[in-house]
Structures are given as structure tokens and as C-alpha cells.
PDB file of N, CA and C in Angstrom:
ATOM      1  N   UNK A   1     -20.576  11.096 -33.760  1.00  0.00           N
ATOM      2  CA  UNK A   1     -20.828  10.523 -32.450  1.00  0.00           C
ATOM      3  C   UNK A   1     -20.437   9.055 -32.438  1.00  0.00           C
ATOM      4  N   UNK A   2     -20.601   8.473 -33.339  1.00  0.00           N
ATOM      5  CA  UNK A   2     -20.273   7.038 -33.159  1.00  0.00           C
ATOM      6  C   UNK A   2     -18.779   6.714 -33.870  1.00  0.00           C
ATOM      7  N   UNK A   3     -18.257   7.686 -34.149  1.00  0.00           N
ATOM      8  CA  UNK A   3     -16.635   7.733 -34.079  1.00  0.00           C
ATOM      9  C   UNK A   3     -16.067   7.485 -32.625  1.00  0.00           C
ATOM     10  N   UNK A   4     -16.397   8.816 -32.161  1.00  0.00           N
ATOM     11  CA  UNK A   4     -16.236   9.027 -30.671  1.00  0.00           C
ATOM     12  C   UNK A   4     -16.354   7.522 -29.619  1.00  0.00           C
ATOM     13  N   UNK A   5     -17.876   7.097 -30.050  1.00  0.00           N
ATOM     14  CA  UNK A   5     -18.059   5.967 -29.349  1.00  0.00           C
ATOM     15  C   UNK A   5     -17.027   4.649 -29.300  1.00  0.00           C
ATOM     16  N   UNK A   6     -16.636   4.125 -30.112  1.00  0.00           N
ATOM     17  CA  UNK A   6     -15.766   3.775 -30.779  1.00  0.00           C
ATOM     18  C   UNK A   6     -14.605   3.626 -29.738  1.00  0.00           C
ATOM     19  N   UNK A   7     -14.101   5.186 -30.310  1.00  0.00           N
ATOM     20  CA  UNK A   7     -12.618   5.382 -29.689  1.00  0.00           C
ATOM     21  C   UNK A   7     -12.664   4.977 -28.540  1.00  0.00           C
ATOM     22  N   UNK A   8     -13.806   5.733 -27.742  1.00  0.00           N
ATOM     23  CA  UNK A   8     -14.037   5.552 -26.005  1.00  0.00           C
ATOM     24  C   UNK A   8     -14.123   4.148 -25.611  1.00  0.00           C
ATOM     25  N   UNK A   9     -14.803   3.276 -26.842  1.00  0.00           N
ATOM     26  CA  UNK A   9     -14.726   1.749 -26.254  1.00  0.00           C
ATOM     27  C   UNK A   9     -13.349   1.207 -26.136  1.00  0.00           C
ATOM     28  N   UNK A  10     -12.541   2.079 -27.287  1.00  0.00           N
ATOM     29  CA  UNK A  10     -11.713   1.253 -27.749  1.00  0.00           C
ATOM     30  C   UNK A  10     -10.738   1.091 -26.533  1.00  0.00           C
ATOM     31  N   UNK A  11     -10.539   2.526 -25.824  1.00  0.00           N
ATOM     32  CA  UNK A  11      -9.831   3.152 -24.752  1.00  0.00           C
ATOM     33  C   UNK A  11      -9.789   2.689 -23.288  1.00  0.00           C
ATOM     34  N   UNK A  12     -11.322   2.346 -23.348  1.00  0.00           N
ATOM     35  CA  UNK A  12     -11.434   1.053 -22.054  1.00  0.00           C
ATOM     36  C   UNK A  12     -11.309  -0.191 -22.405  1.00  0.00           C
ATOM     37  N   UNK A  13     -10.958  -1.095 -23.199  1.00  0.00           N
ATOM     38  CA  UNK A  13     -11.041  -1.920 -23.462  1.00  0.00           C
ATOM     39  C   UNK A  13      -9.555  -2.148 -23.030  1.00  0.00           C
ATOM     40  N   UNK A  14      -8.540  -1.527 -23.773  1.00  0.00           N
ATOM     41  CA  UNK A  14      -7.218  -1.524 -23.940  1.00  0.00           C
ATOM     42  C   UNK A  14      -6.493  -1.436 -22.288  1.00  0.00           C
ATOM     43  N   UNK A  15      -7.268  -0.330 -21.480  1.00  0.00           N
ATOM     44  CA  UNK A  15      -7.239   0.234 -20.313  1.00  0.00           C
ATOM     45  C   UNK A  15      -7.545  -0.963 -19.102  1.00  0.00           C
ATOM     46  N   UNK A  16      -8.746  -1.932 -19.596  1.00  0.00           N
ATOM     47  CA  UNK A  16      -9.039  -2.703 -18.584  1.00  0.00           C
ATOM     48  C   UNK A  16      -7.587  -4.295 -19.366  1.00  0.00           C
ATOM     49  N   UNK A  17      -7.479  -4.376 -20.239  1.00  0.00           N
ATOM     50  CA  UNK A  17      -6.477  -4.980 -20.177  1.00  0.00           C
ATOM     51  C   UNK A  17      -5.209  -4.862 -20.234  1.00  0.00           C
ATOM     52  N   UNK A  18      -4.427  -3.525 -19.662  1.00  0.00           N
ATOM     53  CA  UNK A  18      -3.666  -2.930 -19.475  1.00  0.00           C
ATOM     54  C   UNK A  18      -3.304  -3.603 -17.625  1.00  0.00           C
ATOM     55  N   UNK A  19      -4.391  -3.381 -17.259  1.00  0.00           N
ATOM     56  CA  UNK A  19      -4.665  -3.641 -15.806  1.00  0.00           C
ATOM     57  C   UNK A  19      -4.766  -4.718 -15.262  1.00  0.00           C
ATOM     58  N   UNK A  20      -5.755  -5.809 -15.968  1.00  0.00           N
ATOM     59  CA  UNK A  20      -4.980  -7.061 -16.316  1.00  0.00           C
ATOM     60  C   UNK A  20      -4.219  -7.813 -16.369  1.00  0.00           C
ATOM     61  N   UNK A  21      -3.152  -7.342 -16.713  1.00  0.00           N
ATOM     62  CA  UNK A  21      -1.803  -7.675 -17.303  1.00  0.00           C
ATOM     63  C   UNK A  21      -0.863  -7.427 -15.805  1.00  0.00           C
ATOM     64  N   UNK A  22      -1.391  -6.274 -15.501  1.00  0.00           N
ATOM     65  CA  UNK A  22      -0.143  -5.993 -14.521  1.00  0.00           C
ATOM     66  C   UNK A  22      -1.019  -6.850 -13.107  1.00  0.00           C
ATOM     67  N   UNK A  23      -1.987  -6.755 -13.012  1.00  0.00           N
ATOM     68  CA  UNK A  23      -2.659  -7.968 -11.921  1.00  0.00           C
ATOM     69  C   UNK A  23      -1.857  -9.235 -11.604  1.00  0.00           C
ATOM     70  N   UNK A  24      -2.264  -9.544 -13.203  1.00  0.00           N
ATOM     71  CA  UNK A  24      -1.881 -11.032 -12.869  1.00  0.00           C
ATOM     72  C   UNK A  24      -0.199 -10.858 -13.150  1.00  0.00           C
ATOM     73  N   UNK A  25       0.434 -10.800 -14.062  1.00  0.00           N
ATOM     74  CA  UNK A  25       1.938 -10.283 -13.739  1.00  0.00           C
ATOM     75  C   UNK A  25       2.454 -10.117 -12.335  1.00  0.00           C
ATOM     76  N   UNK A  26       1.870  -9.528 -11.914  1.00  0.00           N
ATOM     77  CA  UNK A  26       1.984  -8.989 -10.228  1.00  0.00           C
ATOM     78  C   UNK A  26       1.936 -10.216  -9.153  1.00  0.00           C
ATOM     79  N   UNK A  27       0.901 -10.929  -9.730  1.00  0.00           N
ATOM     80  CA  UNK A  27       0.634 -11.499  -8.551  1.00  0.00           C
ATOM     81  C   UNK A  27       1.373 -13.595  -8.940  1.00  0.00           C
ATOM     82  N   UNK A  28       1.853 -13.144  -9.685  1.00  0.00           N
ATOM     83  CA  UNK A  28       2.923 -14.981 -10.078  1.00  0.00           C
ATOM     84  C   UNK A  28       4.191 -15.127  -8.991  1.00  0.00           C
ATOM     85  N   UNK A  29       4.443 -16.179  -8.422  1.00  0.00           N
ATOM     86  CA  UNK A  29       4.831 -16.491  -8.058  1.00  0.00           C
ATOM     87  C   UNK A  29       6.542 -15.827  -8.086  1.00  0.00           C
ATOM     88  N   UNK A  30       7.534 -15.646  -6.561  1.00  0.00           N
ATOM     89  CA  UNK A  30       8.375 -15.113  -7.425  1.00  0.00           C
ATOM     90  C   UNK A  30       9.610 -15.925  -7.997  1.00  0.00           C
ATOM     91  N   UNK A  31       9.620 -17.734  -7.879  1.00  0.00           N
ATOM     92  CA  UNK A  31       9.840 -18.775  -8.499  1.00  0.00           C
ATOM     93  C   UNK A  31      10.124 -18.316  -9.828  1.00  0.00           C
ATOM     94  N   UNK A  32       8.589 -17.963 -10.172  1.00  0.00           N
ATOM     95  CA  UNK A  32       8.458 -17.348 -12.184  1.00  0.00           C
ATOM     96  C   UNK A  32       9.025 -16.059 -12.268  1.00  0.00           C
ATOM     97  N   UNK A  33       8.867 -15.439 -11.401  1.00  0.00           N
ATOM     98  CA  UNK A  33       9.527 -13.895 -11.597  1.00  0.00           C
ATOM     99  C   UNK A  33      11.431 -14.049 -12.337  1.00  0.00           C
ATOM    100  N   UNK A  34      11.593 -14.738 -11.247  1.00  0.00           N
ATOM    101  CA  UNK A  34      12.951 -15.080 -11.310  1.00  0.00           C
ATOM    102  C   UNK A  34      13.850 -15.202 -12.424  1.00  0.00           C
ATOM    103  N   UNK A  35      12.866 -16.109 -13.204  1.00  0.00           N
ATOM    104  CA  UNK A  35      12.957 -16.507 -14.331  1.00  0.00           C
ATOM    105  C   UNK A  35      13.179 -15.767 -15.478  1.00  0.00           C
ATOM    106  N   UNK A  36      12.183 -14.798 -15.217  1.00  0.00           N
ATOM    107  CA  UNK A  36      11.153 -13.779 -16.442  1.00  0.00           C
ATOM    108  C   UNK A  36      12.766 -12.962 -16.526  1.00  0.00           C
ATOM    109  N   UNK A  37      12.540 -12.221 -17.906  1.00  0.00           N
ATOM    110  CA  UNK A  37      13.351 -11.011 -18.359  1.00  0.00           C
ATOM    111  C   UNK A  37      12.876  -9.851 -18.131  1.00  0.00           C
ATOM    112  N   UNK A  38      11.472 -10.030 -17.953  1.00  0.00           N
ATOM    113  CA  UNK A  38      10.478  -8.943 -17.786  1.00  0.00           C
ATOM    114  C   UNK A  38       9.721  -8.883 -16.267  1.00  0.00           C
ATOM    115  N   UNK A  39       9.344  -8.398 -15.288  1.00  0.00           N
ATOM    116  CA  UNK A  39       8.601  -8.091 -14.476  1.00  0.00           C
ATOM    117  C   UNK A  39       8.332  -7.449 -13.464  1.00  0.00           C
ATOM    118  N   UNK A  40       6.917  -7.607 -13.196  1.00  0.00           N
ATOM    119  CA  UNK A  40       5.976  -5.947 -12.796  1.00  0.00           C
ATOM    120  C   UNK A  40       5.683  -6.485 -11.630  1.00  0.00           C
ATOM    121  N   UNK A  41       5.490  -5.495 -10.566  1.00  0.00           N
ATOM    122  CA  UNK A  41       5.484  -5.916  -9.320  1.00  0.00           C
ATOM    123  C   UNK A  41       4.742  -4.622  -8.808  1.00  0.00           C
ATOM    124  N   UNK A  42       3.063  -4.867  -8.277  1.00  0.00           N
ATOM    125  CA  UNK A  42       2.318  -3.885  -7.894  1.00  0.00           C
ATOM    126  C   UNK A  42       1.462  -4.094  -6.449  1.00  0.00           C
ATOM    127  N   UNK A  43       1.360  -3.032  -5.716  1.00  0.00           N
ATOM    128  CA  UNK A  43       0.879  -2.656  -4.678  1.00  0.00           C
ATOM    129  C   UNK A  43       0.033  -1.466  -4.677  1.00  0.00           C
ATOM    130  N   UNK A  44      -1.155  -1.845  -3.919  1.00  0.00           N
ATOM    131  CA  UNK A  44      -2.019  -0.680  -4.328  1.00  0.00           C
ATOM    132  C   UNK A  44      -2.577   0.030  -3.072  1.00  0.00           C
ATOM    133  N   UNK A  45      -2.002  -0.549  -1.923  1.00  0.00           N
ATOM    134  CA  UNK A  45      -1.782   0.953  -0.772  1.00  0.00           C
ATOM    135  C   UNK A  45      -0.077   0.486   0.107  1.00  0.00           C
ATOM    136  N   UNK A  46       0.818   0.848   0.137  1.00  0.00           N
ATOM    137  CA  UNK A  46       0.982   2.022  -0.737  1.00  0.00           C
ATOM    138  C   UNK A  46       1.308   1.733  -2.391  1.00  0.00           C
ATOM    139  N   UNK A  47       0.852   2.841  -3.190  1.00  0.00           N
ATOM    140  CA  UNK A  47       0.663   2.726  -4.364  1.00  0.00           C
ATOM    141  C   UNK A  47       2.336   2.227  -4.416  1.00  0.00           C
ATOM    142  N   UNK A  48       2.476   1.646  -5.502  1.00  0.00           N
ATOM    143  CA  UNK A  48       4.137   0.974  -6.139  1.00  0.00           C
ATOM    144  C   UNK A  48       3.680   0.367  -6.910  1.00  0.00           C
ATOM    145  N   UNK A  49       4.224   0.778  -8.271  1.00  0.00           N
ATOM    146  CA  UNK A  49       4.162   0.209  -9.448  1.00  0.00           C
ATOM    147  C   UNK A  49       5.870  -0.116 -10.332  1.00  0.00           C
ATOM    148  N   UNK A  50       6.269  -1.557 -10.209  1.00  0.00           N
ATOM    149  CA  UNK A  50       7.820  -1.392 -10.700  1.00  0.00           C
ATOM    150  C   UNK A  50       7.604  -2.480 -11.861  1.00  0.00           C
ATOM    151  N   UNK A  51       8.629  -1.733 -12.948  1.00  0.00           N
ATOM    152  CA  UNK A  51       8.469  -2.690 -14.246  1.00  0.00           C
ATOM    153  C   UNK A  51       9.994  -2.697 -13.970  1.00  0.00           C
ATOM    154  N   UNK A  52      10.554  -4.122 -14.135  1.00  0.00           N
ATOM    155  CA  UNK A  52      12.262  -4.439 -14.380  1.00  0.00           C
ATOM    156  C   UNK A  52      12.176  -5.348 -15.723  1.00  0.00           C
ATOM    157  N   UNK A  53      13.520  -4.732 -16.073  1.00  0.00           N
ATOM    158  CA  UNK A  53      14.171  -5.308 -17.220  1.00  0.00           C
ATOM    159  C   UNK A  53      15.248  -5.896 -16.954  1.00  0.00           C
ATOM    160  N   UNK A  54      15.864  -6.405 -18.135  1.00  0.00           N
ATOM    161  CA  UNK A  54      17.862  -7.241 -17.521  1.00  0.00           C
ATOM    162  C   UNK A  54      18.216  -5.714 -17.345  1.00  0.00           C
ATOM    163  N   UNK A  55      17.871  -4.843 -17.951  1.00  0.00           N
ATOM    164  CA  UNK A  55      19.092  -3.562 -17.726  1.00  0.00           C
ATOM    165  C   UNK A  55      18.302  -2.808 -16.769  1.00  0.00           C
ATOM    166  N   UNK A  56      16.862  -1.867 -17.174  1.00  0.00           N
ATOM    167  CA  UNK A  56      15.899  -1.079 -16.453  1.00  0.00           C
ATOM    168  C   UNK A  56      15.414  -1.536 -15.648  1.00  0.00           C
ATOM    169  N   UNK A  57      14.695  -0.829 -14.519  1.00  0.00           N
ATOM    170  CA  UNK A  57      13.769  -0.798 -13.585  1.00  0.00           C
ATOM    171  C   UNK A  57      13.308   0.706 -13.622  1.00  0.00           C
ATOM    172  N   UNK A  58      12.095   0.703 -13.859  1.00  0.00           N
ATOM    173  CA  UNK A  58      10.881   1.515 -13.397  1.00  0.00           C
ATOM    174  C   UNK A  58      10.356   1.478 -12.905  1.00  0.00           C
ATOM    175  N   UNK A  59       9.983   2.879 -11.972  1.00  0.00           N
ATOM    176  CA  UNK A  59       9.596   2.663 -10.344  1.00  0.00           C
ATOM    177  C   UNK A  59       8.187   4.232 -10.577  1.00  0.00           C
ATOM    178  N   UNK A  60       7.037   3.769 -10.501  1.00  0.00           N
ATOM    179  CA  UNK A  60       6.080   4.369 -10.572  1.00  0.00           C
ATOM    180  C   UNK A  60       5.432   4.549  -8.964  1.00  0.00           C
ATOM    181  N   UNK A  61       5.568   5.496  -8.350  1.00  0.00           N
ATOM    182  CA  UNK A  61       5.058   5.530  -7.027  1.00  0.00           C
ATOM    183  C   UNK A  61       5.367   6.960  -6.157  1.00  0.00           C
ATOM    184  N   UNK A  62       5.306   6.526  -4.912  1.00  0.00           N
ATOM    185  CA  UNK A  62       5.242   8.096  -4.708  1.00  0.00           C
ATOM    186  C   UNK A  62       6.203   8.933  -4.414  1.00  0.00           C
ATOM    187  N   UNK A  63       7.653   8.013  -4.176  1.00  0.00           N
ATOM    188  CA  UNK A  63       9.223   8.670  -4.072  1.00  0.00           C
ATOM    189  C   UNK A  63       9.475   9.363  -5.372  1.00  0.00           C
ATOM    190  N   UNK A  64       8.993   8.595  -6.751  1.00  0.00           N
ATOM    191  CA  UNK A  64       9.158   8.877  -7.932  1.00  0.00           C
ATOM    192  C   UNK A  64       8.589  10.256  -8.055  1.00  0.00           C
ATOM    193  N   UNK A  65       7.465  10.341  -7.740  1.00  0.00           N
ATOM    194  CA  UNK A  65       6.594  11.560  -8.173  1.00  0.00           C
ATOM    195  C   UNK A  65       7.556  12.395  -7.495  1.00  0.00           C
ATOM    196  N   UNK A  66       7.796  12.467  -5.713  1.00  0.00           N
ATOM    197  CA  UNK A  66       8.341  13.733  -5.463  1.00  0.00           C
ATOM    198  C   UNK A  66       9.808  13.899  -6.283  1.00  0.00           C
ATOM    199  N   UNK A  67      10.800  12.891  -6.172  1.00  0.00           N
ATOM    200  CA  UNK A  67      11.967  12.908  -7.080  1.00  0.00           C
ATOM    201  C   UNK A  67      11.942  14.121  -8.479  1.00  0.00           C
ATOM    202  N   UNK A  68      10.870  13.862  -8.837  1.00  0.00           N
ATOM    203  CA  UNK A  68      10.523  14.116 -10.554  1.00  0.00           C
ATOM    204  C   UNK A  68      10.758  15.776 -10.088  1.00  0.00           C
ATOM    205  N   UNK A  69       9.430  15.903  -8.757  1.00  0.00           N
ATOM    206  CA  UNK A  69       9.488  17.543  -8.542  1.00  0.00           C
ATOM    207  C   UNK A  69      10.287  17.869  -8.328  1.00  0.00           C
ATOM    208  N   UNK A  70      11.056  17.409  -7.589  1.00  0.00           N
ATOM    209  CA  UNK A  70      12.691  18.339  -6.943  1.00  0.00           C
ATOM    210  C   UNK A  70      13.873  18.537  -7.579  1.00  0.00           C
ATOM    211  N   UNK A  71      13.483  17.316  -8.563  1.00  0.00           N
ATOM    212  CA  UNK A  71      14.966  17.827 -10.116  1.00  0.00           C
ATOM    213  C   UNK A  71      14.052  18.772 -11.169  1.00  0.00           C
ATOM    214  N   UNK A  72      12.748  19.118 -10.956  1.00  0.00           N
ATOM    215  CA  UNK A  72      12.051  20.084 -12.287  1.00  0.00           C
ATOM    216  C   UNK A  72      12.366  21.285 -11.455  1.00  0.00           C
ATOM    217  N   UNK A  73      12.327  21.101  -9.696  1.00  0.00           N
ATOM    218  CA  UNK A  73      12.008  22.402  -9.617  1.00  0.00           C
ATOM    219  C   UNK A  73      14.004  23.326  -9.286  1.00  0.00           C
ATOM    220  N   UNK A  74      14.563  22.196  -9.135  1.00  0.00           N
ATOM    221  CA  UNK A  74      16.025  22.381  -9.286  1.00  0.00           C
ATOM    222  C   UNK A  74      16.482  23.226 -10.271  1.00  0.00           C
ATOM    223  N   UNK A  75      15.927  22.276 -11.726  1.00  0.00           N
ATOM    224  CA  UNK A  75      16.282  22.711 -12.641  1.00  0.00           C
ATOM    225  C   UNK A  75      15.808  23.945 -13.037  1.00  0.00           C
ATOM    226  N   UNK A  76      14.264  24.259 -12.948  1.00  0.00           N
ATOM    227  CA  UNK A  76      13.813  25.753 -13.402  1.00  0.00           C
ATOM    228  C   UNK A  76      14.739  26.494 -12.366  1.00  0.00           C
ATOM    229  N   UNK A  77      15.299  26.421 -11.284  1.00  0.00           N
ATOM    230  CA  UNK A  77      16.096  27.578 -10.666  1.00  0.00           C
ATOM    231  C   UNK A  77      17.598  27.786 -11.294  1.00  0.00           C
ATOM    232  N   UNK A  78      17.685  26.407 -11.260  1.00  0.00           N
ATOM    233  CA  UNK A  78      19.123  26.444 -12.267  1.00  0.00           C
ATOM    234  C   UNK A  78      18.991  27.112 -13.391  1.00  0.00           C
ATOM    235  N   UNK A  79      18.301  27.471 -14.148  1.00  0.00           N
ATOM    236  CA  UNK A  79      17.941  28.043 -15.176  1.00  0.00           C
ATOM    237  C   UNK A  79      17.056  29.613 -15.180  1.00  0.00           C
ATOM    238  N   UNK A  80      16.565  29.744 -13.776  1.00  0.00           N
ATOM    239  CA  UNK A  80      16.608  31.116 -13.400  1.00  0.00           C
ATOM    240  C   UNK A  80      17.737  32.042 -12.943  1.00  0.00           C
ATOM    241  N   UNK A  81      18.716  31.022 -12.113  1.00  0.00           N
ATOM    242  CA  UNK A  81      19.717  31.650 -11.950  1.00  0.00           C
ATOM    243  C   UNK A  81      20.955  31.886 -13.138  1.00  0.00           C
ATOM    244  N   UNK A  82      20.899  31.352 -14.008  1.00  0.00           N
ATOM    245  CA  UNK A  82      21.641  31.430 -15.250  1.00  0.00           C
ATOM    246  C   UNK A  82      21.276  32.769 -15.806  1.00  0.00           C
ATOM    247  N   UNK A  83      19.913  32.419 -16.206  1.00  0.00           N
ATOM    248  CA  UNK A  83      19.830  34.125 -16.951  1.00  0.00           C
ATOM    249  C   UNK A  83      19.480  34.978 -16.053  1.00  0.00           C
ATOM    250  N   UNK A  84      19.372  34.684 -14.643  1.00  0.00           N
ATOM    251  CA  UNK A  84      19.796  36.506 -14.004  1.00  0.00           C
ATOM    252  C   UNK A  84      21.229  36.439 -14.095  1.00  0.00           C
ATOM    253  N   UNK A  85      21.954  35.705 -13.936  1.00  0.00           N
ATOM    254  CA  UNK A  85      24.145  35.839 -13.887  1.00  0.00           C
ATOM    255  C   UNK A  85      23.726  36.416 -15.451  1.00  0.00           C
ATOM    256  N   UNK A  86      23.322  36.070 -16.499  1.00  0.00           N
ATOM    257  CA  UNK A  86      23.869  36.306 -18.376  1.00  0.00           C
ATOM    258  C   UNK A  86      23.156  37.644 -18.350  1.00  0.00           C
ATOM    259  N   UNK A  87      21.967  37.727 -17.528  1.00  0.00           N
ATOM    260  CA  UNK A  87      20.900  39.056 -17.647  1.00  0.00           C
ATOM    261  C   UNK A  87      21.529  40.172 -17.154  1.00  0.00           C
ATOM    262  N   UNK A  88      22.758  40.028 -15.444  1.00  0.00           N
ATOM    263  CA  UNK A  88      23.037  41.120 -14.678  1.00  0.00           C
ATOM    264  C   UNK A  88      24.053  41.515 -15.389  1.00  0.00           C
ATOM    265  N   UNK A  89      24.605  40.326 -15.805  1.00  0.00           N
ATOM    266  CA  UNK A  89      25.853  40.667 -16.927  1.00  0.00           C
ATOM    267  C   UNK A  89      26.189  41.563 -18.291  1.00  0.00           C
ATOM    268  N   UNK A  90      25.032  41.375 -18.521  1.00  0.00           N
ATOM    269  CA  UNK A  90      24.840  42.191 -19.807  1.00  0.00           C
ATOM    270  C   UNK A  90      24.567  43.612 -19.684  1.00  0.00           C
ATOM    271  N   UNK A  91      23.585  43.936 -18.529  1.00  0.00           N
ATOM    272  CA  UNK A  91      23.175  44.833 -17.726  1.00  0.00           C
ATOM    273  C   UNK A  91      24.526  45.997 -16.732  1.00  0.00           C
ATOM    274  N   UNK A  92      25.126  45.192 -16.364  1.00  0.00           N
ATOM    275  CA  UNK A  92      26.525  45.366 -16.121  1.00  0.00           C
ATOM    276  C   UNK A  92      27.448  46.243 -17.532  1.00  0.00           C
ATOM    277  N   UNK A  93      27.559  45.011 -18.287  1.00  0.00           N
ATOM    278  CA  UNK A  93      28.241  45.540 -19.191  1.00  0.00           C
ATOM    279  C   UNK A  93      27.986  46.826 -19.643  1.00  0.00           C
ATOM    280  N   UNK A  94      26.373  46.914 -20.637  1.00  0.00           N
ATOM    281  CA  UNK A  94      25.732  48.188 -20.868  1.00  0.00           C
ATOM    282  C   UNK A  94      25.120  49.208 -20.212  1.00  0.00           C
ATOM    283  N   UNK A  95      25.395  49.330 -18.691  1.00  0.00           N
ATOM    284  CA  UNK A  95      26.193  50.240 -18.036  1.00  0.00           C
ATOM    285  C   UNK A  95      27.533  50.873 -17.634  1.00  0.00           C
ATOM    286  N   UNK A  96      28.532  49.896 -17.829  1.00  0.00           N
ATOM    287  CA  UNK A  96      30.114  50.479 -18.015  1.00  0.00           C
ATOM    288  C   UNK A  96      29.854  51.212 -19.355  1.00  0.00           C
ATOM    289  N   UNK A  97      29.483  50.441 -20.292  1.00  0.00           N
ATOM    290  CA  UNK A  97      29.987  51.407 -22.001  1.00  0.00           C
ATOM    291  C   UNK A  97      29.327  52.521 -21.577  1.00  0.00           C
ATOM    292  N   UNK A  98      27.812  52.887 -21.143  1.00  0.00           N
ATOM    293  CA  UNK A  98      27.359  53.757 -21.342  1.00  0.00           C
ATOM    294  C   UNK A  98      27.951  55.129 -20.374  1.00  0.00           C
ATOM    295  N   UNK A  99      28.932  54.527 -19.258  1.00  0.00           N
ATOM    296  CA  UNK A  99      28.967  55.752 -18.130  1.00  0.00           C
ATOM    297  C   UNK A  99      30.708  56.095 -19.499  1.00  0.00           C
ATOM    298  N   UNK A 100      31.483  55.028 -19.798  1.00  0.00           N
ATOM    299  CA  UNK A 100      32.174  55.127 -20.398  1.00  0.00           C
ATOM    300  C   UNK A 100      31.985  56.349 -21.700  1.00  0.00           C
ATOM    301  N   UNK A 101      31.250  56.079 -22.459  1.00  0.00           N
ATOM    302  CA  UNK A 101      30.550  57.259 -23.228  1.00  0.00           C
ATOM    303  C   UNK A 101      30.219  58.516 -22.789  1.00  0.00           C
ATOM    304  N   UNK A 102      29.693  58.557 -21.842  1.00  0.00           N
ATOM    305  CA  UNK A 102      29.373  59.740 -21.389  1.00  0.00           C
ATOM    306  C   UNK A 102      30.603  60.743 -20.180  1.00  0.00           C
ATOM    307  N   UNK A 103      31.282  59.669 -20.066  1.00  0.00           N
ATOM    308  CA  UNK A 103      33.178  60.051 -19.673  1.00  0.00           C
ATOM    309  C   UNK A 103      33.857  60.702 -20.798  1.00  0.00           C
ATOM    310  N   UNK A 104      33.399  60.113 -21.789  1.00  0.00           N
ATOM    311  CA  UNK A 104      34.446  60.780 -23.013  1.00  0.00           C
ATOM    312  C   UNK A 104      33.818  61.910 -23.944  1.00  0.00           C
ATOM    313  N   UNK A 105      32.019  61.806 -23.930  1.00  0.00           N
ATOM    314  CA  UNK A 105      31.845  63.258 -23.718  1.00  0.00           C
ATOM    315  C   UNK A 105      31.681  64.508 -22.946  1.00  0.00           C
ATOM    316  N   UNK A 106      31.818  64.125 -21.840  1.00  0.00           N
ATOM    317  CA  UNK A 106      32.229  65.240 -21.358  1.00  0.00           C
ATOM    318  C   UNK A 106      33.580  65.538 -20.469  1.00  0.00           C
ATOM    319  N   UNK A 107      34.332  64.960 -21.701  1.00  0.00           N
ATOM    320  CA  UNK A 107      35.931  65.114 -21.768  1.00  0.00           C
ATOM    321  C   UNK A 107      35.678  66.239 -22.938  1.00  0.00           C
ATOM    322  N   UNK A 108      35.108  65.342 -23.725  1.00  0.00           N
ATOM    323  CA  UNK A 108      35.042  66.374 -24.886  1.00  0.00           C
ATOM    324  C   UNK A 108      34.739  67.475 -25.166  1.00  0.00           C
ATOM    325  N   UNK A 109      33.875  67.525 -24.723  1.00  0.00           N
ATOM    326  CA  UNK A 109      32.839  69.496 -24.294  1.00  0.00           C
ATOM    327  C   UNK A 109      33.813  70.227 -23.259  1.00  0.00           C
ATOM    328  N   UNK A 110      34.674  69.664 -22.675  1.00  0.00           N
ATOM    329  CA  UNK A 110      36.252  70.480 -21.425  1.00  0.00           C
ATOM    330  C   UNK A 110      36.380  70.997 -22.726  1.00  0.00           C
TER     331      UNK A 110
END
């Protein structure tokens, strides 16, 4: 139990200065922003959370979230429709051999 306790402190601790960070980050002038190599820029209705780099920008909010869904749910179709085309295909195939087979026996039994 006092492992546990521990961790859980450890977890808010880290958590409330996680939050912290992006507060005050957030809220400097954008004079200093300008400057920075690094910075976070937050709004909390509507939610927007953006971290920029010289190269990245990360954009935490709610275009992001749907974005995320519509290329997962893209992709699981893209990938449903693949293996029904490799599935009908095969299915295909091992129905020609098999009517094929059964063409040449009963060629054979003539």
C-alpha cells in the first residue's frame, strides 16, 4: 500500500507540474514566444493545445481528434477491402481448379 501511495503522489505531482508548465508557457508574451525554439500555446474553451518546434507543430484539440478518426477509420476499410479483393480471389481461384477437376473427371468416366 505505501508503494502504491507513493506512485500516486508521485503521478500528481508530475501531473500538476506538467500543467504548470504549459500555463505559464501559454500565457508569455508573444514578444518571448517569438524568440523561443520551443512553444505551447493553450486554450481551454475551445480546448487547443499546440506545441511548435523550428521543424514540428503539434496540434492537440478537437480537429485533431476527428482527423485521427477518419484516417483509422479509412484505413481499417482500406484494409477490409484488401482482404475481401485477396479473400474473393482466392475463393475465385479455388473454384475454377475445382469445377476444372471435376471437368476432367467426368471427361474421364465418358
Amino acid at each position: 500500500m505505501k508503494k502504491k501511495g507513493v506512485i500516486s503522489v508521485i503521478i500528481i505531482f508530475l501531473f500538476v507540474i506538467a500543467i504548470g508548465f504549459i500555463k505559464v508557457s501559454s500565457s508569455l508574451p508573444n514578444f518571448i514566444k517569438n524568440k523561443s525554439k520551443f512553444k505551447i500555446f493553450y486554450t481551454s474553451k475551445p480546448f487547443d493545445l499546440t506545441f511548435e518546434t523550428d521543424k514540428y507543430v503539434i496540434y492537440i484539440n478537437k480537429k485533431a481528434i476527428y482527423n485521427i478518426n477518419d484516417r483509422m477509420s479509412s484505413t481499417f476499410n482500406n484494409i477490409v477491402q484488401g482482404t475481401s479483393k485477396a479473400s474473393r480471389n482466392i475463393i475465385d481461384g479455388a473454384y475454377e481448379k475445382i469445377n476444372h477437376t471435376v471437368e476432367k473427371f467426368k471427361k474421364s468416366k465418358e
